[in-house]
N, C-alpha and C. Protein backbone atom coordinates (compact mmCIF):
# COMPACT_ATOMS: atom_id res chain seq x y z
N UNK A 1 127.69 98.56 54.08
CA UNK A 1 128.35 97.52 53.34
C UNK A 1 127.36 96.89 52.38
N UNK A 2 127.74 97.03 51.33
CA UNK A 2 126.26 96.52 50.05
C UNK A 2 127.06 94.97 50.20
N UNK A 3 125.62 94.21 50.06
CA UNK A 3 125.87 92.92 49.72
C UNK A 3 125.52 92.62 48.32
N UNK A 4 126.02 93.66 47.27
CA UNK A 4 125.81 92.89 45.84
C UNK A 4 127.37 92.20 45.48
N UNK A 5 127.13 91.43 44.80
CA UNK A 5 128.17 90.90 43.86
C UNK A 5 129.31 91.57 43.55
N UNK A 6 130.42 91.05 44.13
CA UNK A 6 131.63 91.54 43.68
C UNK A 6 131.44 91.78 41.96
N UNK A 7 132.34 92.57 41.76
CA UNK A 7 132.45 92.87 40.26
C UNK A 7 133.67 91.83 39.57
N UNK A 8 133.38 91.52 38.31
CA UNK A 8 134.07 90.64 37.94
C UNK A 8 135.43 90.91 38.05
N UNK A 9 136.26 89.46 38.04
CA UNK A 9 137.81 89.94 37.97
C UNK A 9 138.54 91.04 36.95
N UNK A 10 139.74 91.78 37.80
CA UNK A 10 140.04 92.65 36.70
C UNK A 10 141.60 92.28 36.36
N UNK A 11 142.24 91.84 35.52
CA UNK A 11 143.28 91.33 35.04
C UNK A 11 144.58 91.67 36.09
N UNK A 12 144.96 92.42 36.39
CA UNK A 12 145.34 92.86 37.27
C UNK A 12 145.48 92.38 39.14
N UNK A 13 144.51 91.75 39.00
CA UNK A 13 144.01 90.94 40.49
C UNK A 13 144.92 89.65 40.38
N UNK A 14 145.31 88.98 41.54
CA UNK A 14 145.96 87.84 41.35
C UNK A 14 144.14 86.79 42.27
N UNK A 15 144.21 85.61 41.75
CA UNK A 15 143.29 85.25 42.37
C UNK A 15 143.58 84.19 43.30
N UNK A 16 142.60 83.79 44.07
CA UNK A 16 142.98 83.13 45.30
C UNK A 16 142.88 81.72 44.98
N UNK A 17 143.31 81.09 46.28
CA UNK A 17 142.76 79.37 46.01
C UNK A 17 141.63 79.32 46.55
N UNK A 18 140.86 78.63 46.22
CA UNK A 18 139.76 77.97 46.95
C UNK A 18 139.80 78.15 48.46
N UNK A 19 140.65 77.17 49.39
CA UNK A 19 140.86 77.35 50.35
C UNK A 19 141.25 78.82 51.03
N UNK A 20 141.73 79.69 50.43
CA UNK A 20 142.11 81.07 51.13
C UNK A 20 140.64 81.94 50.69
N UNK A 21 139.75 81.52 49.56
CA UNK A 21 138.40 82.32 49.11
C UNK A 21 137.44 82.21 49.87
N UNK A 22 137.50 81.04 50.63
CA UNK A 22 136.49 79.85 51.56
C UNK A 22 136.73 80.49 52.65
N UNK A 23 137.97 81.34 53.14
CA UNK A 23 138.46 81.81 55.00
C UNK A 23 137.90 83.24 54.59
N UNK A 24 137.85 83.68 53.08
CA UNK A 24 136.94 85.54 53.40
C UNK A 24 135.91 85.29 53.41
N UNK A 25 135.34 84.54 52.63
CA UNK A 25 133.96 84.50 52.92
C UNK A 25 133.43 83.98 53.68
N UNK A 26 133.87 83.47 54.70
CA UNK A 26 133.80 82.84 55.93
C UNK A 26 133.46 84.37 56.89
N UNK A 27 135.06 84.78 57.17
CA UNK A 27 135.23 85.71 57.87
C UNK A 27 134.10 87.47 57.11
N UNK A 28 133.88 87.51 56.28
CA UNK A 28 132.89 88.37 55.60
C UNK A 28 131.43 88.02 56.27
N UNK A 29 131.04 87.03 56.23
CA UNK A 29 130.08 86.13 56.87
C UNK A 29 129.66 86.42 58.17
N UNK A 30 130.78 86.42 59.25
CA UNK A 30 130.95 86.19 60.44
C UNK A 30 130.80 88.07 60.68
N UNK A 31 131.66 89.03 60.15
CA UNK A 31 131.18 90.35 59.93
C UNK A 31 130.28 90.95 59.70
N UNK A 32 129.10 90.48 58.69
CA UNK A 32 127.92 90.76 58.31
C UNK A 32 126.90 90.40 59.69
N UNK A 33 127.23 89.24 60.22
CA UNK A 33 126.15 88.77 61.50
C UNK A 33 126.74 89.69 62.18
N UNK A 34 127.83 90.33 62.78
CA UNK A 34 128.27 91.04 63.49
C UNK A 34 127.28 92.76 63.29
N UNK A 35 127.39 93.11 62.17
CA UNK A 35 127.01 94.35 61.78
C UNK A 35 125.79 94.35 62.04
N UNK A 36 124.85 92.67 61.57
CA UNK A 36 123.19 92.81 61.31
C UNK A 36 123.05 93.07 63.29
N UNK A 37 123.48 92.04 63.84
CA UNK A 37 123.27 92.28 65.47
C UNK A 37 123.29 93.56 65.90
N UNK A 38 124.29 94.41 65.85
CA UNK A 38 124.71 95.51 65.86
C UNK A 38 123.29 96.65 65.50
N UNK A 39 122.92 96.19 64.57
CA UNK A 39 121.82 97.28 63.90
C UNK A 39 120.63 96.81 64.79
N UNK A 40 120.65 95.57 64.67
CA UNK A 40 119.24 95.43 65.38
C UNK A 40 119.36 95.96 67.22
N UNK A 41 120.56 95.75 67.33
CA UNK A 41 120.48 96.47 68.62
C UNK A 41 120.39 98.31 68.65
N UNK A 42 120.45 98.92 67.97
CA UNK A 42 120.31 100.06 67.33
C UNK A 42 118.98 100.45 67.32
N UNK A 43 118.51 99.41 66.52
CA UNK A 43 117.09 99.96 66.22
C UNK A 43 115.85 99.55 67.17
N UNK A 44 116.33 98.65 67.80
CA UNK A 44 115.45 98.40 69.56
C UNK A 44 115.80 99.62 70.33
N UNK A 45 117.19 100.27 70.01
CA UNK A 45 116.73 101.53 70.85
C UNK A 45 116.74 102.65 70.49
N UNK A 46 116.18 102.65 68.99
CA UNK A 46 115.34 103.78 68.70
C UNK A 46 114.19 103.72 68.71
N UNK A 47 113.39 102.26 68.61
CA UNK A 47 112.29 102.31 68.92
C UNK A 47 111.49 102.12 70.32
N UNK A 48 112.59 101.21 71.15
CA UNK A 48 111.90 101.39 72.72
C UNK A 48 113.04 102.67 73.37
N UNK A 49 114.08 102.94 73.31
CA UNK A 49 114.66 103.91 74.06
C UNK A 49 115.62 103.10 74.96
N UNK A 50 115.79 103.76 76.00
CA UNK A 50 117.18 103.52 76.63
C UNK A 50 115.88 103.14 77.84
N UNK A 51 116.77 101.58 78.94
CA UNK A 51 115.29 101.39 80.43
C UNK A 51 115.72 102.82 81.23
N UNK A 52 114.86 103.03 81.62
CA UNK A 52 114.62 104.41 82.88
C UNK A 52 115.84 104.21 83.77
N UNK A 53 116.98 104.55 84.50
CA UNK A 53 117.86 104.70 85.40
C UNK A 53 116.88 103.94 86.78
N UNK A 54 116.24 104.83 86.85
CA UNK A 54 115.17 103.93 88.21
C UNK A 54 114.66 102.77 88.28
N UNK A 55 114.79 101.93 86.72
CA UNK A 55 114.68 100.17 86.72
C UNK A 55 116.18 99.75 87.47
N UNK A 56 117.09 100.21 87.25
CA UNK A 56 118.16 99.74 87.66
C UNK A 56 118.79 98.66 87.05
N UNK A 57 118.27 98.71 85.69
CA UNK A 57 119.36 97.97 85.00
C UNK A 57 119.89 99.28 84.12
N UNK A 58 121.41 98.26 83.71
CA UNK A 58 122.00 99.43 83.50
C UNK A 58 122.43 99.16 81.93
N UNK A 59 122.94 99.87 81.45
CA UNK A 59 122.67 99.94 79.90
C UNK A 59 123.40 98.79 79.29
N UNK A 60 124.62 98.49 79.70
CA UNK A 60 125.58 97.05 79.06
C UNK A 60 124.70 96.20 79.63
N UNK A 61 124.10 96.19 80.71
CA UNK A 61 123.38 93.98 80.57
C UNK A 61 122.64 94.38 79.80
N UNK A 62 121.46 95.62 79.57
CA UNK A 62 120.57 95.40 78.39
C UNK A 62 121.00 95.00 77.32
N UNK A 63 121.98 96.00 76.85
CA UNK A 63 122.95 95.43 75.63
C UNK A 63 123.12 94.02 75.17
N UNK A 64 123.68 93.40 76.70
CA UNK A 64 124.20 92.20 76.95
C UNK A 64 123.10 91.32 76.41
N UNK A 65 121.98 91.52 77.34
CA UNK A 65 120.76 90.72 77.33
C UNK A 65 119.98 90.54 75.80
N UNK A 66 120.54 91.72 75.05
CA UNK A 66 119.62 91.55 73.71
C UNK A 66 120.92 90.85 73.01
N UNK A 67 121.56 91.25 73.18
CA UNK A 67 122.48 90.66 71.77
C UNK A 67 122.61 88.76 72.34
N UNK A 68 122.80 88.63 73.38
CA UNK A 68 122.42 86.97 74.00
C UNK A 68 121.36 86.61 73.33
N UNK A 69 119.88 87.34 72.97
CA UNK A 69 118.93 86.79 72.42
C UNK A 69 118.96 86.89 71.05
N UNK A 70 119.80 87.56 70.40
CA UNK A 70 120.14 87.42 69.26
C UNK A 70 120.85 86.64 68.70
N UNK A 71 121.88 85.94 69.48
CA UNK A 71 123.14 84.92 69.03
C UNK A 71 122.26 83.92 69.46
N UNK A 72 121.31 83.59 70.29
CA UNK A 72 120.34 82.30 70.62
C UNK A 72 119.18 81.95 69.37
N UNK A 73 118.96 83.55 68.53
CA UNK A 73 117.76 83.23 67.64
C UNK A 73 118.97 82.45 66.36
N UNK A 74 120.38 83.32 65.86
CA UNK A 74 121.04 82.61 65.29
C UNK A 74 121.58 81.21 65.07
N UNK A 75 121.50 80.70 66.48
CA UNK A 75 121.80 79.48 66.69
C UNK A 75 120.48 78.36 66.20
N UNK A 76 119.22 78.82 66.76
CA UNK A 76 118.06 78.60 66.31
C UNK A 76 117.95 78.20 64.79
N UNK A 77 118.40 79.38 64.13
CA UNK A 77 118.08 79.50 62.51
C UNK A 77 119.19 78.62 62.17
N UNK A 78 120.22 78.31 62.60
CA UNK A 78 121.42 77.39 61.96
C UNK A 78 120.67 76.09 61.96
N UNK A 79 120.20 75.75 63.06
CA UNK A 79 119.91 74.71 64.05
C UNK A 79 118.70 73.70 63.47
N UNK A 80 117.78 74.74 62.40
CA UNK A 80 116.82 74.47 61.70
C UNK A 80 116.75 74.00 60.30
């Protein structure tokens, strides 16, 4: 999903109100944190791997456990 600049209006488009432009980019917003979490959980396990079966944790709390520390660093960065 590129985050450049929509392209300008094309005559053809009906345009929105304010208030209905304010709920996509809201909800666009809320998708993008979704996707970035998503990747970063991705790329923690391409770079550490999957824990060993013999730790006995099992792959959703890891999951669980990183993306919790991810919605906590978000909250952080709002918070600041």
């Amino acid at each position: 999903m590129s985050r450049q600049p929509a392209p300008a209006p094309v005559p053809d488009r009906q345009l929105l109100d304010e208030n209905a432009a304010a709920s996509i980019r809201a909800y666009a917003a809320e998708q993008h944190a979704k996707v970035d979490a998503l990747a970063s959980v991705l790329e923690g396990i391409a770079e550490h791997g999957y824990p060993a079966a013999e730790s006995g944790v099992l792959r959703e709390e890891a999951r669980g456990a990183h993306l919790e520390r991810l919605a906590d660093e978000q909250l952080s960065r709002r918070a600041a």
